[in-house]
PDB file of N, CA and C in Angstrom:
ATOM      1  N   UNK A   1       0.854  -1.166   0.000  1.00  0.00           N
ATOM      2  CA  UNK A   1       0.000   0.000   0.000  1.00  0.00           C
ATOM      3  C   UNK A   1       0.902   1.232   0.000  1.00  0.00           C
ATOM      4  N   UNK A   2       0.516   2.190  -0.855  1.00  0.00           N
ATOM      5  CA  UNK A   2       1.566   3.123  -1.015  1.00  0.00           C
ATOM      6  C   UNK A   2       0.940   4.339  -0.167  1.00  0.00           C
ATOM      7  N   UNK A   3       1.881   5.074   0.614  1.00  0.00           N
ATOM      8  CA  UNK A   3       1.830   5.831   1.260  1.00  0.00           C
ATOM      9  C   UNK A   3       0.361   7.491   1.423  1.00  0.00           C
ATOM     10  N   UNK A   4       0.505   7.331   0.000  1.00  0.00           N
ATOM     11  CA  UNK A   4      -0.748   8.704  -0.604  1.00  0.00           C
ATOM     12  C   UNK A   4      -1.826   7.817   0.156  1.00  0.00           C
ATOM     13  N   UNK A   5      -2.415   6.537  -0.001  1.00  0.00           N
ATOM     14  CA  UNK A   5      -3.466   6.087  -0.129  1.00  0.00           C
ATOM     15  C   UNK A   5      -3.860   5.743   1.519  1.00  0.00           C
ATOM     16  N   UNK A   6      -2.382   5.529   2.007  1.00  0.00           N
ATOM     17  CA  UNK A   6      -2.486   5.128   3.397  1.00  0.00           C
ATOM     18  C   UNK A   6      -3.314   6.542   4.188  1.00  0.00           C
ATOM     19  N   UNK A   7      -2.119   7.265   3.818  1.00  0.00           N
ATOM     20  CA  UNK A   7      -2.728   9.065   4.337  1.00  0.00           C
ATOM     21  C   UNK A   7      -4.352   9.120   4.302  1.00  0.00           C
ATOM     22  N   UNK A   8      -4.803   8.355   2.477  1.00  0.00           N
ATOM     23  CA  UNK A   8      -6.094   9.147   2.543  1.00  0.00           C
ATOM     24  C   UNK A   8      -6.839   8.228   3.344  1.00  0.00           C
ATOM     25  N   UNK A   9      -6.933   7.076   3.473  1.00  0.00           N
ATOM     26  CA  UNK A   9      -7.638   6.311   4.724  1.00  0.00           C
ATOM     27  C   UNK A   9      -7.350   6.246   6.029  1.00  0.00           C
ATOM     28  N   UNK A  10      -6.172   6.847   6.528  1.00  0.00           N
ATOM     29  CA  UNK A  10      -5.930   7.312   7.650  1.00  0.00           C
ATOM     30  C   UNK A  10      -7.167   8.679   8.201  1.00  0.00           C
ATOM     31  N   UNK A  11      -7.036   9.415   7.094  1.00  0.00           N
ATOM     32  CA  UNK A  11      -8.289  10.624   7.307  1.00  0.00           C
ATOM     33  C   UNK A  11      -9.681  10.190   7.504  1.00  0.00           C
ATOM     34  N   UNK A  12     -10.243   9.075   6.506  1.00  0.00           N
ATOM     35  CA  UNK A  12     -11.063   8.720   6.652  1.00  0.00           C
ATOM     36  C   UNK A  12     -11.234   7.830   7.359  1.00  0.00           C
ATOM     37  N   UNK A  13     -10.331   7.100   7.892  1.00  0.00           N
ATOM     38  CA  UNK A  13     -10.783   6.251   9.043  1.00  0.00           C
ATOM     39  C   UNK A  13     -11.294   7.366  10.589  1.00  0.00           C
ATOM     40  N   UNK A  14     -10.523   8.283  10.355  1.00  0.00           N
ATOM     41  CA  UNK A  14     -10.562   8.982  11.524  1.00  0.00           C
ATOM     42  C   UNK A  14     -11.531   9.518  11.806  1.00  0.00           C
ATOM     43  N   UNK A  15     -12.509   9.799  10.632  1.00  0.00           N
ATOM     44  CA  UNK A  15     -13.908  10.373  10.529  1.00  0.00           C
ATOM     45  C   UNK A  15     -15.051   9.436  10.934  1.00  0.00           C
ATOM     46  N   UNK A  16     -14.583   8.433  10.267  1.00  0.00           N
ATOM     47  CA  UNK A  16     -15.465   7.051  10.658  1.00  0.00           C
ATOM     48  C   UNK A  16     -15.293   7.207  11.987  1.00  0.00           C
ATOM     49  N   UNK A  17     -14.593   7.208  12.850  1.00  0.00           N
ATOM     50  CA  UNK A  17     -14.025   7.304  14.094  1.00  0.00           C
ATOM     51  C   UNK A  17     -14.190   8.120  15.093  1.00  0.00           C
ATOM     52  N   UNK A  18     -14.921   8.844  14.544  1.00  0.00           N
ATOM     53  CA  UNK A  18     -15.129  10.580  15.265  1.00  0.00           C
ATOM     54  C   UNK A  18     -13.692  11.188  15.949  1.00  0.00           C
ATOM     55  N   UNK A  19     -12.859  10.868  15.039  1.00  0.00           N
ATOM     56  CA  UNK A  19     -11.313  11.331  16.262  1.00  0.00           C
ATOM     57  C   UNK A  19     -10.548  11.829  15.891  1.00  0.00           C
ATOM     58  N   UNK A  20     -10.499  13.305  16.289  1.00  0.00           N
ATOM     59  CA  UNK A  20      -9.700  14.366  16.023  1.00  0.00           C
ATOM     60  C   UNK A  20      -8.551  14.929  15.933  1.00  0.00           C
ATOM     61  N   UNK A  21      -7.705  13.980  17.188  1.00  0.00           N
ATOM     62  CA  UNK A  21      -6.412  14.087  17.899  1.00  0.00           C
ATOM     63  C   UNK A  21      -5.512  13.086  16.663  1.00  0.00           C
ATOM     64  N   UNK A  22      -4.413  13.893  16.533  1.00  0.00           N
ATOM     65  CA  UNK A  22      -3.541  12.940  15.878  1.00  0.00           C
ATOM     66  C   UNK A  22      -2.735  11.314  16.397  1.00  0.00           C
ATOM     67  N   UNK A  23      -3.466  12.049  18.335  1.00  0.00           N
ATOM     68  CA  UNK A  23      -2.381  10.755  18.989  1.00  0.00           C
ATOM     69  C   UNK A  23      -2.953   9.411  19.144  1.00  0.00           C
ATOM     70  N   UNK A  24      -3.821   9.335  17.921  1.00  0.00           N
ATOM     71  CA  UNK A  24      -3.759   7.921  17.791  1.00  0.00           C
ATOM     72  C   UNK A  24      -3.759   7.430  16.004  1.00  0.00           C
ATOM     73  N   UNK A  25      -2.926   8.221  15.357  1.00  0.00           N
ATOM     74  CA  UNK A  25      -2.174   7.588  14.548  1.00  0.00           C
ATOM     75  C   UNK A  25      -1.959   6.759  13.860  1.00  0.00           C
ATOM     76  N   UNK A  26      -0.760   5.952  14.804  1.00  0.00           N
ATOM     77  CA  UNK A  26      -0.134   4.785  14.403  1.00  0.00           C
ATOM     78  C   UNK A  26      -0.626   3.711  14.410  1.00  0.00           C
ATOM     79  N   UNK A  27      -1.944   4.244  15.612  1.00  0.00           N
ATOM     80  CA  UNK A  27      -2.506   2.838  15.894  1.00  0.00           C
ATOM     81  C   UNK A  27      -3.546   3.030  14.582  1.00  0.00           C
ATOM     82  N   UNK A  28      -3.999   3.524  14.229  1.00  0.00           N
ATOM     83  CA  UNK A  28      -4.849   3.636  13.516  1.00  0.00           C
ATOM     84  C   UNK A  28      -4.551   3.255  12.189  1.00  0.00           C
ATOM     85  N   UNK A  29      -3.148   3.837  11.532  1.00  0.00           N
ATOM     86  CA  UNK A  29      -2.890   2.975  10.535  1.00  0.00           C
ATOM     87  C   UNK A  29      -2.253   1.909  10.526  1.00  0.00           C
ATOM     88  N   UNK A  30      -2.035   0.993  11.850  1.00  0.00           N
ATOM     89  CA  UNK A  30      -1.429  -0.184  11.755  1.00  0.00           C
ATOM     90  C   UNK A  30      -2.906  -1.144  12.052  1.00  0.00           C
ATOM     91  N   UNK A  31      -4.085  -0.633  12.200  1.00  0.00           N
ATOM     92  CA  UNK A  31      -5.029  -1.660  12.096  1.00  0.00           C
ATOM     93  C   UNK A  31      -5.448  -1.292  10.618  1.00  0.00           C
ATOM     94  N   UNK A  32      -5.477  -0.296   9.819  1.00  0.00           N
ATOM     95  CA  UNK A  32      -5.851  -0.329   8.811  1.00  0.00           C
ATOM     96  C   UNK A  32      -5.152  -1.346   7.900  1.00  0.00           C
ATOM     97  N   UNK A  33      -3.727  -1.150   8.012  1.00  0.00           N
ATOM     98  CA  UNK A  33      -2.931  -2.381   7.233  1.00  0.00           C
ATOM     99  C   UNK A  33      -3.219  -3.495   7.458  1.00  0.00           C
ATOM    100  N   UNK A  34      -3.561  -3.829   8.827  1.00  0.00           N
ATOM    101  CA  UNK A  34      -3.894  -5.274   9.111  1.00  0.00           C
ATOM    102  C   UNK A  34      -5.624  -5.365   8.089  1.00  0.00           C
ATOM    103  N   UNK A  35      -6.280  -4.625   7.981  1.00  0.00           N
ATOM    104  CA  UNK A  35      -7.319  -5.092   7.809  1.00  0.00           C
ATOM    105  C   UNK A  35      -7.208  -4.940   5.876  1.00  0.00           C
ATOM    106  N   UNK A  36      -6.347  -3.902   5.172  1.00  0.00           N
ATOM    107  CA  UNK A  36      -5.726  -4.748   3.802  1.00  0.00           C
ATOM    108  C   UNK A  36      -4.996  -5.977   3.734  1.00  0.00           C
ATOM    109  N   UNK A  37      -4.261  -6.465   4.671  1.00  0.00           N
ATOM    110  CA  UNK A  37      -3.678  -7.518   4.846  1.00  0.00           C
ATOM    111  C   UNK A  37      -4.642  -8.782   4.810  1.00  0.00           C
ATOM    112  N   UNK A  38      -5.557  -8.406   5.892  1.00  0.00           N
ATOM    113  CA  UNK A  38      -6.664  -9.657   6.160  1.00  0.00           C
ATOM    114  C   UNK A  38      -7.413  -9.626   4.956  1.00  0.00           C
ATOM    115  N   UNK A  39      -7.731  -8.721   4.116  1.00  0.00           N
ATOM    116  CA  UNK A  39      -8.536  -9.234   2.730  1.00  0.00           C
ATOM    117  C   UNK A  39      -7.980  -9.300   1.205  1.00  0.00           C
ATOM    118  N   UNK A  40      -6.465  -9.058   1.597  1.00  0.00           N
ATOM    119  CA  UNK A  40      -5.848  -9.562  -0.025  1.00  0.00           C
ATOM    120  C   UNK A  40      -4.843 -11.155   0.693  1.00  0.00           C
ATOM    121  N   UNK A  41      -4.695 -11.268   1.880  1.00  0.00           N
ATOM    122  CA  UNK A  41      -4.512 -12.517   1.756  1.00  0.00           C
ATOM    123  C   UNK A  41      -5.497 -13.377   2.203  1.00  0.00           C
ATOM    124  N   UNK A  42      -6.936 -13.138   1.799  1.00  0.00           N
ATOM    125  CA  UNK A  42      -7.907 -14.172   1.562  1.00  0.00           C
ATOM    126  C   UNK A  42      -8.354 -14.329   0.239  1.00  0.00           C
ATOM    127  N   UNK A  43      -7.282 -13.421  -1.165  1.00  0.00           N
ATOM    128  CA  UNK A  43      -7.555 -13.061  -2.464  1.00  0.00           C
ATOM    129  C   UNK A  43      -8.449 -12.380  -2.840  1.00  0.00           C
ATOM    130  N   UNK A  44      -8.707 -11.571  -2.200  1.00  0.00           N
ATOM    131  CA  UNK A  44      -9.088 -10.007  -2.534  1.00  0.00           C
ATOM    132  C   UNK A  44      -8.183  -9.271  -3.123  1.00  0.00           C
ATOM    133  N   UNK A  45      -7.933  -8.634  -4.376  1.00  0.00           N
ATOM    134  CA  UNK A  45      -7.405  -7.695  -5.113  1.00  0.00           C
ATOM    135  C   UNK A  45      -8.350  -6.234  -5.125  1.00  0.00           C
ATOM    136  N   UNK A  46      -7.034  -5.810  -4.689  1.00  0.00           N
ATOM    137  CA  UNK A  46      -7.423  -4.146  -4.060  1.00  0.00           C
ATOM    138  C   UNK A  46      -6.915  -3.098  -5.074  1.00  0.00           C
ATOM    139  N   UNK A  47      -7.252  -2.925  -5.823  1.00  0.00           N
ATOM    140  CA  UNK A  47      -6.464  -1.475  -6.979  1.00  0.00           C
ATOM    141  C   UNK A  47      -6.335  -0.126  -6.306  1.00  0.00           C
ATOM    142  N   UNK A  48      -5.409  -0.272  -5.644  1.00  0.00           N
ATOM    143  CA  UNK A  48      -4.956   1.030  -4.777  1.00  0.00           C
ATOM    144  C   UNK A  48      -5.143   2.690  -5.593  1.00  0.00           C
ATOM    145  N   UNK A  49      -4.961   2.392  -6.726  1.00  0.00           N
ATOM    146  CA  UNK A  49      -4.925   3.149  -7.455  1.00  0.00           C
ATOM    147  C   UNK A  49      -6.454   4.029  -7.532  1.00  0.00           C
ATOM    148  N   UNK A  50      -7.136   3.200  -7.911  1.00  0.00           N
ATOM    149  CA  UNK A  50      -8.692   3.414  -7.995  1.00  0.00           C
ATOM    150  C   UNK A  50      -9.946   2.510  -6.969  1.00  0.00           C
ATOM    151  N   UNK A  51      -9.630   3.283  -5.665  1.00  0.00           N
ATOM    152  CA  UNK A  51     -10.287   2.443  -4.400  1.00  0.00           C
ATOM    153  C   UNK A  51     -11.777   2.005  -4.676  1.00  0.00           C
ATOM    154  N   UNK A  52     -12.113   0.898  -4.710  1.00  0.00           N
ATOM    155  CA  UNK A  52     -13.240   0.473  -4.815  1.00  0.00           C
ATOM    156  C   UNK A  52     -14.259   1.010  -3.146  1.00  0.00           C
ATOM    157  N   UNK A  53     -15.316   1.512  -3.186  1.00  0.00           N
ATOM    158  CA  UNK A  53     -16.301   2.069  -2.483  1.00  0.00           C
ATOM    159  C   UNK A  53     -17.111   0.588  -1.386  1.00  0.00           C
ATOM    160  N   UNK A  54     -16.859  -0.290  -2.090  1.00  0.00           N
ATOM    161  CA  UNK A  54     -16.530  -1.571  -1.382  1.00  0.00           C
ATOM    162  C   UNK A  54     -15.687  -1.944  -0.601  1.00  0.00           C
ATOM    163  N   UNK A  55     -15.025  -1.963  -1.190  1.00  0.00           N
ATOM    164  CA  UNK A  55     -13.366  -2.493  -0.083  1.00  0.00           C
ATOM    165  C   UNK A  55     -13.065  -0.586   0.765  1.00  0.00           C
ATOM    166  N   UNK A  56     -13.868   0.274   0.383  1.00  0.00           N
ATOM    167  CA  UNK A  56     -12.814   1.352   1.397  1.00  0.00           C
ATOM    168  C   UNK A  56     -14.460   1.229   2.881  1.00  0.00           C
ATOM    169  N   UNK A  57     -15.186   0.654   2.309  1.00  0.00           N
ATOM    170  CA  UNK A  57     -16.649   0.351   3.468  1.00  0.00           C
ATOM    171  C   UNK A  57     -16.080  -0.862   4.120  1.00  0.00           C
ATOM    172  N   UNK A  58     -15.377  -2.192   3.258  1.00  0.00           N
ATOM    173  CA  UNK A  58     -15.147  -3.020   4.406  1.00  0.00           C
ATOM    174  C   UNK A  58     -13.854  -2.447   5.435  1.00  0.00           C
ATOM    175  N   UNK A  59     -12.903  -1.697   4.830  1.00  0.00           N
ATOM    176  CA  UNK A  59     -11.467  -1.440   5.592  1.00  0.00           C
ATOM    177  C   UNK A  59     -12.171  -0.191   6.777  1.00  0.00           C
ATOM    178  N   UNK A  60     -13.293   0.419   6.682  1.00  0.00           N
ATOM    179  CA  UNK A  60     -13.161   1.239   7.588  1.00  0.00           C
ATOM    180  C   UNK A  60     -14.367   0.371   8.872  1.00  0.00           C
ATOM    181  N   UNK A  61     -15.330  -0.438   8.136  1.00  0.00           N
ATOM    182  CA  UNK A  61     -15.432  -1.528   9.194  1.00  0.00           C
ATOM    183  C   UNK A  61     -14.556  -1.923  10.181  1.00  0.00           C
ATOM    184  N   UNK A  62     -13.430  -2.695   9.320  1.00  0.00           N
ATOM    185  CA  UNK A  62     -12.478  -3.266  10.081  1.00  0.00           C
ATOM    186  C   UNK A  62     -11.723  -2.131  11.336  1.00  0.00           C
ATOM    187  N   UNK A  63     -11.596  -0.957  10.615  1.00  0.00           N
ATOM    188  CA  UNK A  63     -11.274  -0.101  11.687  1.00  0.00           C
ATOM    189  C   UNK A  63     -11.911   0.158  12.730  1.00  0.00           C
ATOM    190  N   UNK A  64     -13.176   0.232  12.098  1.00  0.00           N
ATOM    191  CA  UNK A  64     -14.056   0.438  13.528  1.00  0.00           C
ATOM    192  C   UNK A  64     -14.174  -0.646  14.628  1.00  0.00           C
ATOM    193  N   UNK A  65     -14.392  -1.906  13.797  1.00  0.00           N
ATOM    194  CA  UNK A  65     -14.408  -3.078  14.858  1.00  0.00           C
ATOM    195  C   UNK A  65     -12.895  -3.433  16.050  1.00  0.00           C
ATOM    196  N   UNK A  66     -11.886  -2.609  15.164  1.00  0.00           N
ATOM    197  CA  UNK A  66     -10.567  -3.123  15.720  1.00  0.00           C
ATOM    198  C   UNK A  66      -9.605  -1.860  16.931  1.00  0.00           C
ATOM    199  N   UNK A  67     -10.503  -1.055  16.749  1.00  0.00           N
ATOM    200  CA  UNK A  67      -9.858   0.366  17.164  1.00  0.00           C
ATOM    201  C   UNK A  67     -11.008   0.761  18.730  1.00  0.00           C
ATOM    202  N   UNK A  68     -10.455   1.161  19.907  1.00  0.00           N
ATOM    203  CA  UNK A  68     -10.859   1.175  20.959  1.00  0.00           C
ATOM    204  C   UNK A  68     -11.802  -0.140  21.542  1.00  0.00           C
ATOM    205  N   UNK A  69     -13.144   0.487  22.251  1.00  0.00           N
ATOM    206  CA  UNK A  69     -13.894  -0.584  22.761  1.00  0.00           C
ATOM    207  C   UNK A  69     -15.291  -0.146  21.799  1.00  0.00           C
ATOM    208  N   UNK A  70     -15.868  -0.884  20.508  1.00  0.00           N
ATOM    209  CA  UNK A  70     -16.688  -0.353  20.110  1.00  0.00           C
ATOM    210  C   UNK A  70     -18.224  -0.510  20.906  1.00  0.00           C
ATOM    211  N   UNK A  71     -18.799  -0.302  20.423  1.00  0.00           N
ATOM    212  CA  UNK A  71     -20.145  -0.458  21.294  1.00  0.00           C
ATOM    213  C   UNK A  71     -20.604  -1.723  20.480  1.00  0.00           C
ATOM    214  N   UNK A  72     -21.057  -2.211  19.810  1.00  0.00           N
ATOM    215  CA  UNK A  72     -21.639  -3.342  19.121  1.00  0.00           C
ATOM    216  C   UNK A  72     -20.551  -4.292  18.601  1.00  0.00           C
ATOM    217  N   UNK A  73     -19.756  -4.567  19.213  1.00  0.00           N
ATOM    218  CA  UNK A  73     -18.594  -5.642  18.566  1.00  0.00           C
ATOM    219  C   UNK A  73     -19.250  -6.778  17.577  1.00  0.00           C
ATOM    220  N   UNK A  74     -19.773  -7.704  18.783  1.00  0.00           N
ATOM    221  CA  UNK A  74     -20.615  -8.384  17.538  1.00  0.00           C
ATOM    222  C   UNK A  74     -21.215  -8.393  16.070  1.00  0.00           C
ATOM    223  N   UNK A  75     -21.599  -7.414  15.790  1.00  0.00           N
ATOM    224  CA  UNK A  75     -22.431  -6.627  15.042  1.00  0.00           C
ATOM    225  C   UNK A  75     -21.659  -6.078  14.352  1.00  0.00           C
ATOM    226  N   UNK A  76     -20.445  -5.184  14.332  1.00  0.00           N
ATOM    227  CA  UNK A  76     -19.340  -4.749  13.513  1.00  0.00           C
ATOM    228  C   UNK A  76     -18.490  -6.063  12.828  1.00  0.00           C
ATOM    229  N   UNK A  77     -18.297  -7.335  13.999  1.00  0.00           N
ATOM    230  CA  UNK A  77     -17.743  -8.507  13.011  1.00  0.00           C
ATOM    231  C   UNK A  77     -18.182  -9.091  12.348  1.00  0.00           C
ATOM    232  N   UNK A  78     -20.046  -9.173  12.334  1.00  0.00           N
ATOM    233  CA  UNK A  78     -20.606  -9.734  11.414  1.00  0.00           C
ATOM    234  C   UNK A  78     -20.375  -8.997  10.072  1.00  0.00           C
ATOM    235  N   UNK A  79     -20.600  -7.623  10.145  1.00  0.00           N
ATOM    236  CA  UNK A  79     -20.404  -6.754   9.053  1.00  0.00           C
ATOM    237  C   UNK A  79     -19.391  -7.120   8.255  1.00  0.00           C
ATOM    238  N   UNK A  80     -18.303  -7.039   8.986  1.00  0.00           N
ATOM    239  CA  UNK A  80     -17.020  -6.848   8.499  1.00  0.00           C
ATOM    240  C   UNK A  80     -17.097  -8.527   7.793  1.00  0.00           C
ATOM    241  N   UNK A  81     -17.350  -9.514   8.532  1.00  0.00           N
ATOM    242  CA  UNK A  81     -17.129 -10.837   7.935  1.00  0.00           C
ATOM    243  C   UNK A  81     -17.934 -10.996   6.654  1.00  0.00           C
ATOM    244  N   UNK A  82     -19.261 -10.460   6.415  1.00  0.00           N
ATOM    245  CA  UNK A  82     -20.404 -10.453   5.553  1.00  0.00           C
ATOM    246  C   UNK A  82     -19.823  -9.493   4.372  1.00  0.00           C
ATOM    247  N   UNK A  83     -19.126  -8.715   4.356  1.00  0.00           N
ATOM    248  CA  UNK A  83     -18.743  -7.664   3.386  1.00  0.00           C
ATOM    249  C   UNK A  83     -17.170  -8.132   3.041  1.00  0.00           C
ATOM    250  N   UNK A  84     -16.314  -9.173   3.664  1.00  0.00           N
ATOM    251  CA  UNK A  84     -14.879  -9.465   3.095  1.00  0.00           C
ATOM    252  C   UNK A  84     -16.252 -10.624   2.269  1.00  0.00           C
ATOM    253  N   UNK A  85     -16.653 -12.149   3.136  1.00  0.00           N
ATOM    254  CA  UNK A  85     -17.095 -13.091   2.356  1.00  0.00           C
ATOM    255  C   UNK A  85     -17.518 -12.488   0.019  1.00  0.00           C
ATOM    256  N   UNK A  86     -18.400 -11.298   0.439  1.00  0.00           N
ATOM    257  CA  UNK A  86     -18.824 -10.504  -0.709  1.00  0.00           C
ATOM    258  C   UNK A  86     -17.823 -10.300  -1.457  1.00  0.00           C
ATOM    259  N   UNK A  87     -16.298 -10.076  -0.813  1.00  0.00           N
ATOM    260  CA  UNK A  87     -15.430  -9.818  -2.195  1.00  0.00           C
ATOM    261  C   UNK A  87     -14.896 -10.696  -2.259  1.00  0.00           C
ATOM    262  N   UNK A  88     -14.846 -11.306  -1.544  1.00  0.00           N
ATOM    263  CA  UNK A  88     -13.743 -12.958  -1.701  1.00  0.00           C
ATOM    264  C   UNK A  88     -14.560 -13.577  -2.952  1.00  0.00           C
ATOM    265  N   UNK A  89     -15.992 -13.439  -3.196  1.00  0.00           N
ATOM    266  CA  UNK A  89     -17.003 -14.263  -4.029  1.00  0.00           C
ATOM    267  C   UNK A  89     -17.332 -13.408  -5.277  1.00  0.00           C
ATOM    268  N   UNK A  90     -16.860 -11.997  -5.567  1.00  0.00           N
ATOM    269  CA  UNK A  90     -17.413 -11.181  -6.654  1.00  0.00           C
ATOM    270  C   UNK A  90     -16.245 -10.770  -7.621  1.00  0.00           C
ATOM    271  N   UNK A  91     -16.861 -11.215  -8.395  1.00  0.00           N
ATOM    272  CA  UNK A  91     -16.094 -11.148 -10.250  1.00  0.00           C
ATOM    273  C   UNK A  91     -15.183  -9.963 -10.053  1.00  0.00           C
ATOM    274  N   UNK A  92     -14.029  -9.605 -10.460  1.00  0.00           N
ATOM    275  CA  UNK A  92     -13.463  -8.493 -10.503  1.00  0.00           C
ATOM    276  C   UNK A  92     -12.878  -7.836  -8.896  1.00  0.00           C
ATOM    277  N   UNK A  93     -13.391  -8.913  -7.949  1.00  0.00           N
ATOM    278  CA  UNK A  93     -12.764  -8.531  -6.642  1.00  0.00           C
ATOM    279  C   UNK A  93     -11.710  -9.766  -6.241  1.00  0.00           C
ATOM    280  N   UNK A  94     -11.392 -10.693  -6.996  1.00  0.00           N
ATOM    281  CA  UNK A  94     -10.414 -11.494  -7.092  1.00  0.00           C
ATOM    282  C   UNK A  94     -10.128 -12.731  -8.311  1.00  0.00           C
ATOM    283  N   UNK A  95      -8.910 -13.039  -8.318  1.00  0.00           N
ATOM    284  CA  UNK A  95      -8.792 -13.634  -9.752  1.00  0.00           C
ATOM    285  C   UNK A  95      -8.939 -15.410  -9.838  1.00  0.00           C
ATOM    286  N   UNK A  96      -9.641 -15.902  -8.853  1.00  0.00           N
ATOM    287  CA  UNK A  96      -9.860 -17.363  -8.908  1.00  0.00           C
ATOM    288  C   UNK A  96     -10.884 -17.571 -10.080  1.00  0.00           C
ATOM    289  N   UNK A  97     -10.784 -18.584 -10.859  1.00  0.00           N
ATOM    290  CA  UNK A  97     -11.146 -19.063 -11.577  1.00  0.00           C
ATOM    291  C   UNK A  97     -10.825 -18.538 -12.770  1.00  0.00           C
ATOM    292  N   UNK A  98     -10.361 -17.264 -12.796  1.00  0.00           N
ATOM    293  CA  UNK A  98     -10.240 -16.388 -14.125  1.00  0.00           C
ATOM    294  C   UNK A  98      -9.344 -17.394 -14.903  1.00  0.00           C
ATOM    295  N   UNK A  99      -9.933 -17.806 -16.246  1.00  0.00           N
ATOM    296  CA  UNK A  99      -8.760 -18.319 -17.533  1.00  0.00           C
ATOM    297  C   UNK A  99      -8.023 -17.247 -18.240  1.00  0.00           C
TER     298      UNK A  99
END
């Protein structure tokens, strides 16, 4: 993940987040990586380039579910699990079967 893109979901995670203060950061973009991590190594292909409105709804899920104490945990992992399953299974969100 290249750095521009990290920045711009760092912002927007933070909004998702309601959180203003810079001093949480690092933490913030080291769960974001984890949560590109967790859906291109389940073969999810992510075009960094041109963020799919899909994958930037499941990554800020993942933020939300992974970042402080959320209020509905449950309920954020179903999300988050119900919306990776969706790209793991949709044409153009990974290359299994492609000839």
């Amino acid at each position: 993940m290249n750095e521009t893109l990290l920045t711009t979901l760092l912002a927007k995670a933070k909004v998702a987040l309601r959180v203003t203060t810079n001093a949480f950061d690092e933490e913030i973009t080291d769960i974001i990586q984890a949560g590109y991590l967790d859906l291109t190594t389940r073969g999810v292909i992510i075009d960094t380039d041109n963020l799919s409105p899909l994958v930037l709804r499941a990554l800020m899920t993942y933020v939300r579910l992974q970042f402080g104490t959320p209020e509905n945990p449950e309920r954020l992992k179903e999300s988050y699990s119900e919306q990776r399953g969706q790209l793991m299974t949709t044409t153009g969100y990974t290359n299994w079967g492609d000839d």
